[in-house]
C-alpha atoms as a PDB file:
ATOM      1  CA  UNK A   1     120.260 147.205 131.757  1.00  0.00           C
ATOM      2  CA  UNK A   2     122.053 149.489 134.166  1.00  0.00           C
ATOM      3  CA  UNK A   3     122.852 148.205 137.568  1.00  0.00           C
ATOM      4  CA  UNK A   4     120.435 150.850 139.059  1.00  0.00           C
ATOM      5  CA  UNK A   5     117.120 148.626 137.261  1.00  0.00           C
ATOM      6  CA  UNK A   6     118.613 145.604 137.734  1.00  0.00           C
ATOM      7  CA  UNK A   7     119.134 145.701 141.963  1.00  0.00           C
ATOM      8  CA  UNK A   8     116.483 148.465 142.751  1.00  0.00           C
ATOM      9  CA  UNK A   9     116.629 147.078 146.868  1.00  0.00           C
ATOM     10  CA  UNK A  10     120.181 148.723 146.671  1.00  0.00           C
ATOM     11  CA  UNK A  11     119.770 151.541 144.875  1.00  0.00           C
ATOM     12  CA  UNK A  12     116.218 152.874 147.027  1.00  0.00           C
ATOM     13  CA  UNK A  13     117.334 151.248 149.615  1.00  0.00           C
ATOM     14  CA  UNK A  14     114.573 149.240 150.493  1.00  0.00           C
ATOM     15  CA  UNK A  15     114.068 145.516 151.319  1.00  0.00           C
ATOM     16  CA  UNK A  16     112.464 142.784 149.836  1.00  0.00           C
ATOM     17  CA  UNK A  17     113.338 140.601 152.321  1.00  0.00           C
ATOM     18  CA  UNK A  18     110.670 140.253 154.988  1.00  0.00           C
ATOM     19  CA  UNK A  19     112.686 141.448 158.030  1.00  0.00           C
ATOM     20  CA  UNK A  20     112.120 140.716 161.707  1.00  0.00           C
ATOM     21  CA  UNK A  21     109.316 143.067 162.252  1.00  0.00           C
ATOM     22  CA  UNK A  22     107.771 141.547 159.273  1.00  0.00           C
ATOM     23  CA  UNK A  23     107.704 137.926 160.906  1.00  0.00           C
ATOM     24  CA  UNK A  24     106.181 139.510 164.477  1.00  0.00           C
ATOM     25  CA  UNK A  25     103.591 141.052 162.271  1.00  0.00           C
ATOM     26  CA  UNK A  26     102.982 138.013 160.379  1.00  0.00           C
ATOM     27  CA  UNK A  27     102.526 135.983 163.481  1.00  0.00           C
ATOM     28  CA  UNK A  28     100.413 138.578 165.653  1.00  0.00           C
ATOM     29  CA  UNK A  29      97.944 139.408 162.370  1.00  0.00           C
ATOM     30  CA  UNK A  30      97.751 135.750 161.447  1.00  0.00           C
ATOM     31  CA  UNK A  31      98.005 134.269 164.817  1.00  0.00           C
ATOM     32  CA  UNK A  32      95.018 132.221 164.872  1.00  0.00           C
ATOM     33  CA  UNK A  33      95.521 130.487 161.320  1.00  0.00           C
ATOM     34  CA  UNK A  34      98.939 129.760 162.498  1.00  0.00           C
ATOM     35  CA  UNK A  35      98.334 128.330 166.014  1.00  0.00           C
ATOM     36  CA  UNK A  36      95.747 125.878 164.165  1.00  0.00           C
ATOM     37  CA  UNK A  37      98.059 124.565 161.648  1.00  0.00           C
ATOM     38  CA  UNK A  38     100.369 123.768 164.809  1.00  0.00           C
ATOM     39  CA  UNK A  39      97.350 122.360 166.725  1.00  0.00           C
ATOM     40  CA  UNK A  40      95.822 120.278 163.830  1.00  0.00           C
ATOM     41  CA  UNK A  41      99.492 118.566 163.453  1.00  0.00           C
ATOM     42  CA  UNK A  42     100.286 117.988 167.380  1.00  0.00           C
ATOM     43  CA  UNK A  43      96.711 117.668 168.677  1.00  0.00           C
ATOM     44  CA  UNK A  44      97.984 118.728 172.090  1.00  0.00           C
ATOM     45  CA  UNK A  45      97.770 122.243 173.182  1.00  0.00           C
ATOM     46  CA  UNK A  46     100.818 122.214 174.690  1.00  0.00           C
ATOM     47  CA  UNK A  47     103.138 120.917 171.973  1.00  0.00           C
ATOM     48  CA  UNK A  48     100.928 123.452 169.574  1.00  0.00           C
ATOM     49  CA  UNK A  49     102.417 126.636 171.736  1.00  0.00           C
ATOM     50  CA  UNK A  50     105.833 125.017 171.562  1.00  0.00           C
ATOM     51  CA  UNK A  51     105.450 124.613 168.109  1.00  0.00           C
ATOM     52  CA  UNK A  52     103.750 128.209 167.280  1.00  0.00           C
ATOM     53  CA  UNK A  53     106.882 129.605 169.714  1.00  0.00           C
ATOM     54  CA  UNK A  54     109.661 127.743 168.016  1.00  0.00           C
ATOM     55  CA  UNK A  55     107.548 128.925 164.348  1.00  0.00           C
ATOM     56  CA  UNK A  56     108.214 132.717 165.600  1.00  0.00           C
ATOM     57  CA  UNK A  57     112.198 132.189 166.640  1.00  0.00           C
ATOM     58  CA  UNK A  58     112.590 130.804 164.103  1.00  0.00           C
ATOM     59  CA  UNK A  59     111.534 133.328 161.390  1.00  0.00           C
ATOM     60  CA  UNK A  60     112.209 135.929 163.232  1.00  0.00           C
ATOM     61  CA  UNK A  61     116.068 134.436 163.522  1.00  0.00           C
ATOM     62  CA  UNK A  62     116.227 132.308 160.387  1.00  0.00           C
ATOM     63  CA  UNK A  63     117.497 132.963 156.955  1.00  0.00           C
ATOM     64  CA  UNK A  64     115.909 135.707 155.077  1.00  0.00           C
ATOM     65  CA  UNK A  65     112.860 135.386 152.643  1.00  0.00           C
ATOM     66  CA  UNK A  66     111.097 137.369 150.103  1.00  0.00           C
ATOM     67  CA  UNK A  67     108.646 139.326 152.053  1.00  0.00           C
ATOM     68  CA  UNK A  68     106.181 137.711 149.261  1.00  0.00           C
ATOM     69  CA  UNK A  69     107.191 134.002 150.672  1.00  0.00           C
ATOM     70  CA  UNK A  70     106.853 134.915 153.973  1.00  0.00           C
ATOM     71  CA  UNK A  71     102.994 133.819 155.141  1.00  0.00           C
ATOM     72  CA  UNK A  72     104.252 130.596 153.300  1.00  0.00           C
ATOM     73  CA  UNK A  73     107.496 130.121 155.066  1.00  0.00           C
ATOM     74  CA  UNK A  74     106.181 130.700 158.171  1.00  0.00           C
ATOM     75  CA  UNK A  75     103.863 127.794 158.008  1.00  0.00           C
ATOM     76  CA  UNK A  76     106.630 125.581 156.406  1.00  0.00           C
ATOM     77  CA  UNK A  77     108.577 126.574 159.480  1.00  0.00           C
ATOM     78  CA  UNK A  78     105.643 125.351 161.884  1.00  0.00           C
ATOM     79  CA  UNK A  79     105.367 122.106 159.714  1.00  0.00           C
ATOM     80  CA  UNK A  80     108.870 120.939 160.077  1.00  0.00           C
ATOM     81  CA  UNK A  81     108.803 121.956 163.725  1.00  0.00           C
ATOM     82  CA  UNK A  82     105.595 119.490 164.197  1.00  0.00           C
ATOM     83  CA  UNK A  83     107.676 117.063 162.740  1.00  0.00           C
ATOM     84  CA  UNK A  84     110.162 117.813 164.980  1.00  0.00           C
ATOM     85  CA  UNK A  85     108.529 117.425 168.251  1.00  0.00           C
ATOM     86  CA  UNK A  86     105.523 114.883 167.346  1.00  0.00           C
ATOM     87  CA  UNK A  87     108.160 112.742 164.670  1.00  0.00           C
ATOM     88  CA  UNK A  88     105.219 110.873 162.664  1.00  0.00           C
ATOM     89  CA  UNK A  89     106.006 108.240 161.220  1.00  0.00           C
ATOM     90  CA  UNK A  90     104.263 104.433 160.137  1.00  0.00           C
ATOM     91  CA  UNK A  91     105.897 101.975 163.007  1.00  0.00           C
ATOM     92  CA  UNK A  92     106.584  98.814 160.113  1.00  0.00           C
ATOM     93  CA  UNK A  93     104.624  96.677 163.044  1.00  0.00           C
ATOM     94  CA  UNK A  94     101.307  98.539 163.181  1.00  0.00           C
ATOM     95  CA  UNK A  95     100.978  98.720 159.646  1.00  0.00           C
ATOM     96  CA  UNK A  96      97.806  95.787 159.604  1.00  0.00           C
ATOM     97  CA  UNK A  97      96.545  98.017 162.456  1.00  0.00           C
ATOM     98  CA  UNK A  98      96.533 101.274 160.328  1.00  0.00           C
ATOM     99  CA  UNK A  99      94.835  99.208 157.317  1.00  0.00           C
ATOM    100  CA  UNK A 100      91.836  98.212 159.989  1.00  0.00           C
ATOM    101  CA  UNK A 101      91.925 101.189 162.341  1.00  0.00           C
ATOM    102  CA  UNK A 102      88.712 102.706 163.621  1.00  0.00           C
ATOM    103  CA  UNK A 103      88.421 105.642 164.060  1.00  0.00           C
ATOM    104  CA  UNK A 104      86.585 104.914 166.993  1.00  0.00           C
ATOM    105  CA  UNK A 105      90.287 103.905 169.090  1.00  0.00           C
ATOM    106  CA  UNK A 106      93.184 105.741 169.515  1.00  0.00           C
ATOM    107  CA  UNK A 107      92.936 109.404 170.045  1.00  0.00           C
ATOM    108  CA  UNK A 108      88.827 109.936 170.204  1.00  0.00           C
ATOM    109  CA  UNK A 109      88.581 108.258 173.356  1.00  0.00           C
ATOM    110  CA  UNK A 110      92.569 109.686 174.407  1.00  0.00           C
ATOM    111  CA  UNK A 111      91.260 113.353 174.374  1.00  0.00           C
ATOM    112  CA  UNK A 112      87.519 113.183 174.451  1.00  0.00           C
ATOM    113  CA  UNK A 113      86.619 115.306 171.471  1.00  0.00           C
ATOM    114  CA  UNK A 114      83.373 114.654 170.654  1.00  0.00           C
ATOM    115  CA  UNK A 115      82.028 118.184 170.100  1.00  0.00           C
ATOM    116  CA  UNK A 116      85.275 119.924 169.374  1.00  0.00           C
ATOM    117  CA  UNK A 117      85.797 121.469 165.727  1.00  0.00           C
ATOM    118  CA  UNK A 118      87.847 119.887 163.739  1.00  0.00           C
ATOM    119  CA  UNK A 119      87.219 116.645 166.279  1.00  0.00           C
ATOM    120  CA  UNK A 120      87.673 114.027 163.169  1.00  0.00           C
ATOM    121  CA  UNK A 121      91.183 115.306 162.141  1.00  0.00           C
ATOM    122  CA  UNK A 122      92.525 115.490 165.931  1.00  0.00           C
ATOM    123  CA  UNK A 123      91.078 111.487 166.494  1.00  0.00           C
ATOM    124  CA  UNK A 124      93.415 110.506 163.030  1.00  0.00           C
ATOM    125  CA  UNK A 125      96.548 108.994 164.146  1.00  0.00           C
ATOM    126  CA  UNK A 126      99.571 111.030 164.380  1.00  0.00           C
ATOM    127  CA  UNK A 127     100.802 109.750 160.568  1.00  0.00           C
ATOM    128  CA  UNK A 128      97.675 109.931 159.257  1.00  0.00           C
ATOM    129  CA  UNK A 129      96.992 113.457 160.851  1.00  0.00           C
ATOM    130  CA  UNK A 130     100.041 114.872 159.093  1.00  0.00           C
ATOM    131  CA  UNK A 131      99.062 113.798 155.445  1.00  0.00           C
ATOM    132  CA  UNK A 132      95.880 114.864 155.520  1.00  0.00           C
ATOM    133  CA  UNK A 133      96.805 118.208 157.067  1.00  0.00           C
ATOM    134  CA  UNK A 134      99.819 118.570 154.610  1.00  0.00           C
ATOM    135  CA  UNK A 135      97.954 117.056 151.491  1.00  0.00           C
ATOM    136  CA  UNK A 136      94.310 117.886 152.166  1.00  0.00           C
ATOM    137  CA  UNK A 137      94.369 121.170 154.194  1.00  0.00           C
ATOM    138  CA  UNK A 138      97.743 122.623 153.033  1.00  0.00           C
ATOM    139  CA  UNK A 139      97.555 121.396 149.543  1.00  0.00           C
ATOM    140  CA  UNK A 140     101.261 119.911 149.553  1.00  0.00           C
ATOM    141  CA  UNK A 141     102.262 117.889 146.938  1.00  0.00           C
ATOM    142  CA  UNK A 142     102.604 114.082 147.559  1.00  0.00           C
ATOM    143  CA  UNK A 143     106.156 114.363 146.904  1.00  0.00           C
ATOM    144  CA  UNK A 144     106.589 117.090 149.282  1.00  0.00           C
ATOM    145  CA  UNK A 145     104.603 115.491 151.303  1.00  0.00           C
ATOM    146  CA  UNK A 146     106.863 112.061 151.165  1.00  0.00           C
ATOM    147  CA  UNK A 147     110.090 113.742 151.298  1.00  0.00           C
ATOM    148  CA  UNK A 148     108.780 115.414 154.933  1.00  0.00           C
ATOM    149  CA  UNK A 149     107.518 112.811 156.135  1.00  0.00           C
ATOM    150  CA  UNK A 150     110.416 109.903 155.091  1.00  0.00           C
ATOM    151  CA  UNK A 151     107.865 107.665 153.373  1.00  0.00           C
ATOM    152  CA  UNK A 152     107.258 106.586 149.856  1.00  0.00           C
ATOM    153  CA  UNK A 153     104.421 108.647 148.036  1.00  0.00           C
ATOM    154  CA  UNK A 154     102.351 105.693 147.697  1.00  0.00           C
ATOM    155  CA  UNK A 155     102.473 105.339 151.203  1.00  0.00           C
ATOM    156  CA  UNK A 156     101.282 109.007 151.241  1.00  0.00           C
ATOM    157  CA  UNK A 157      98.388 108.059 148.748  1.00  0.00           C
ATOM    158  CA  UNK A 158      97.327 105.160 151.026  1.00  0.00           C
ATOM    159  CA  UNK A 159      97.553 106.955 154.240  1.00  0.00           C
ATOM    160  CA  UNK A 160      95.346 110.487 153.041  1.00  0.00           C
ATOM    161  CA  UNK A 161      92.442 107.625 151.705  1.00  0.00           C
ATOM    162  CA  UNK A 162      92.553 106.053 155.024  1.00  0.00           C
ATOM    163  CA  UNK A 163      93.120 109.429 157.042  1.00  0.00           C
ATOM    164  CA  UNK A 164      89.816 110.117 154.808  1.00  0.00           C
ATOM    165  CA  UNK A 165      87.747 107.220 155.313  1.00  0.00           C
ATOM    166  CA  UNK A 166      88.216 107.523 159.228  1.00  0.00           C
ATOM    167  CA  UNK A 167      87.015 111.382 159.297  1.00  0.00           C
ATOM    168  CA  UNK A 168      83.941 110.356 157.314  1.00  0.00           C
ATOM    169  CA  UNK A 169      83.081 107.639 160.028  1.00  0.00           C
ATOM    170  CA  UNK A 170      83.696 109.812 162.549  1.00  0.00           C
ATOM    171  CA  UNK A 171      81.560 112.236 160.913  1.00  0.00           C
ATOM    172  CA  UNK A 172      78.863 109.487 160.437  1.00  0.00           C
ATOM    173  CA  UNK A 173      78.898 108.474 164.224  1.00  0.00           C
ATOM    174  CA  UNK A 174      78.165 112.251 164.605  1.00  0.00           C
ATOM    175  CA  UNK A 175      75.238 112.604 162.282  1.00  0.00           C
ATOM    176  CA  UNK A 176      73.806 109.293 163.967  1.00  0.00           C
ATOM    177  CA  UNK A 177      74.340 110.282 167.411  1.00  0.00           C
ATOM    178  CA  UNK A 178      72.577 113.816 166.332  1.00  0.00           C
ATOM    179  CA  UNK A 179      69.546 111.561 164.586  1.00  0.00           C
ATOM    180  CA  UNK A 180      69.220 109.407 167.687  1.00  0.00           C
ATOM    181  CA  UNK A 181      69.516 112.464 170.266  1.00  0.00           C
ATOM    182  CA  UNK A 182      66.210 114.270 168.708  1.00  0.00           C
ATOM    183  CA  UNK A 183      62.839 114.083 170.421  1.00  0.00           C
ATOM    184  CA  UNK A 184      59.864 111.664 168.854  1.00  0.00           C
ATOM    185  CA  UNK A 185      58.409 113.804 166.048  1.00  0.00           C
ATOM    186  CA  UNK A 186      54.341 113.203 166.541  1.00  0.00           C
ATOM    187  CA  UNK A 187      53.432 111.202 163.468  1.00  0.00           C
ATOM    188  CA  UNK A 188      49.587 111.096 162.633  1.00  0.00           C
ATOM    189  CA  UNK A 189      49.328 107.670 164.074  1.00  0.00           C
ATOM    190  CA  UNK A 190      50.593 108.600 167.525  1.00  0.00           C
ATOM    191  CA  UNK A 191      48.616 111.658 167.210  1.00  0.00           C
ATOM    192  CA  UNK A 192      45.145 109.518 167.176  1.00  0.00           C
ATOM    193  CA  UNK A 193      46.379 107.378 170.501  1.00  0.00           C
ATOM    194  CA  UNK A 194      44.542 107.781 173.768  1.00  0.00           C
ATOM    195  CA  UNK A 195      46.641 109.152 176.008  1.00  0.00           C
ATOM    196  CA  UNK A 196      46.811 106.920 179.154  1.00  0.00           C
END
């Protein structure tokens, strides 16, 4: 194999890096699945744009990647900066709470979200928000997922089937609210009533 074949980025001259322009690309074409990642992990516009921001810089300044890696990169660079600024983690004292949490305390009532999208995964607690994003949505390994977060992957296992069971109840409380919200459907019986 001549050197020519074996380093053709030398010999063209082109990159396979993703370069700078590739990362402003990146984040202007796929702005909107990016600024939701960050948004589904902080559940606070504010920190999300920080956290989008910082995503850019970072790319755009970091090491360099494969321009194949770089969609994926980019959204392991807005992951660790969630961690970064929101720092989940399982407090060792709330850990009965997080067993028995209900998914009606906590965040639904902090940020009244009752007919936002994605409503159920912004109530979760801030832990329990970042494993089901990173195992659920983003399809991280548990191990992955443990080493990010500083937590055991049975911890991780425990947390996404909680994270889970509190979406589904806040999903139910929807459905219900929905059921109780229509009008009376006429039923043959009140059909036949005199009116008055």
């Amino acid at each position: 194999m001549s050197y020519r074949n074996a380093h053709p980025t030398k010999a063209t001259g082109r990159s396979k890096c993703a370069t700078s322009d590739d990362f402003r690309k990146l984040f202007t074409e796929d702005m909107n699945s990016l600024y939701l990642l960050s948004f589904l992990l902080t559940a606070n516009r504010e920190e999300a744009e920080q956290c989008f921001v910082a995503g850019l810089a970072d790319c755009v300044n970091g090491n360099p990647v494969f321009k194949e890696w770089a969609s994926s990169w980019a959204r392991c660079v807005i992951v660790r900066n969630a961690i970064r600024i929101i720092a989940p983690h399982i407090d060792s004292a709330k850990l009965p709470a997080i067993a028995s949490h209900s998914a009606n305390e906590g965040n639904v009532s902090r940020t009244t979200l009752e007919d936002v999208p994605f409503a159920s995964i912004l109530a979760l607690e801030d832990f329990e928000r970042f494993v089901y994003v990173l195992s659920v949505l983003e399809g991280y390994p548990d191990q992955t997922c443990a080493v990010l977060l500083g937590t055991s992957v049975q911890e991780i296992l425990e947390t996404r089937v909680d994270a889970l069971q509190h979406i589904a109840e806040v999903a139910n409380r929807k459905e219900t609210r929905k059921i109780d919200a229509r009008p009376e459907v006429m039923t043959p019986a009140l059909m036949h009533q005199p009116l008055g």
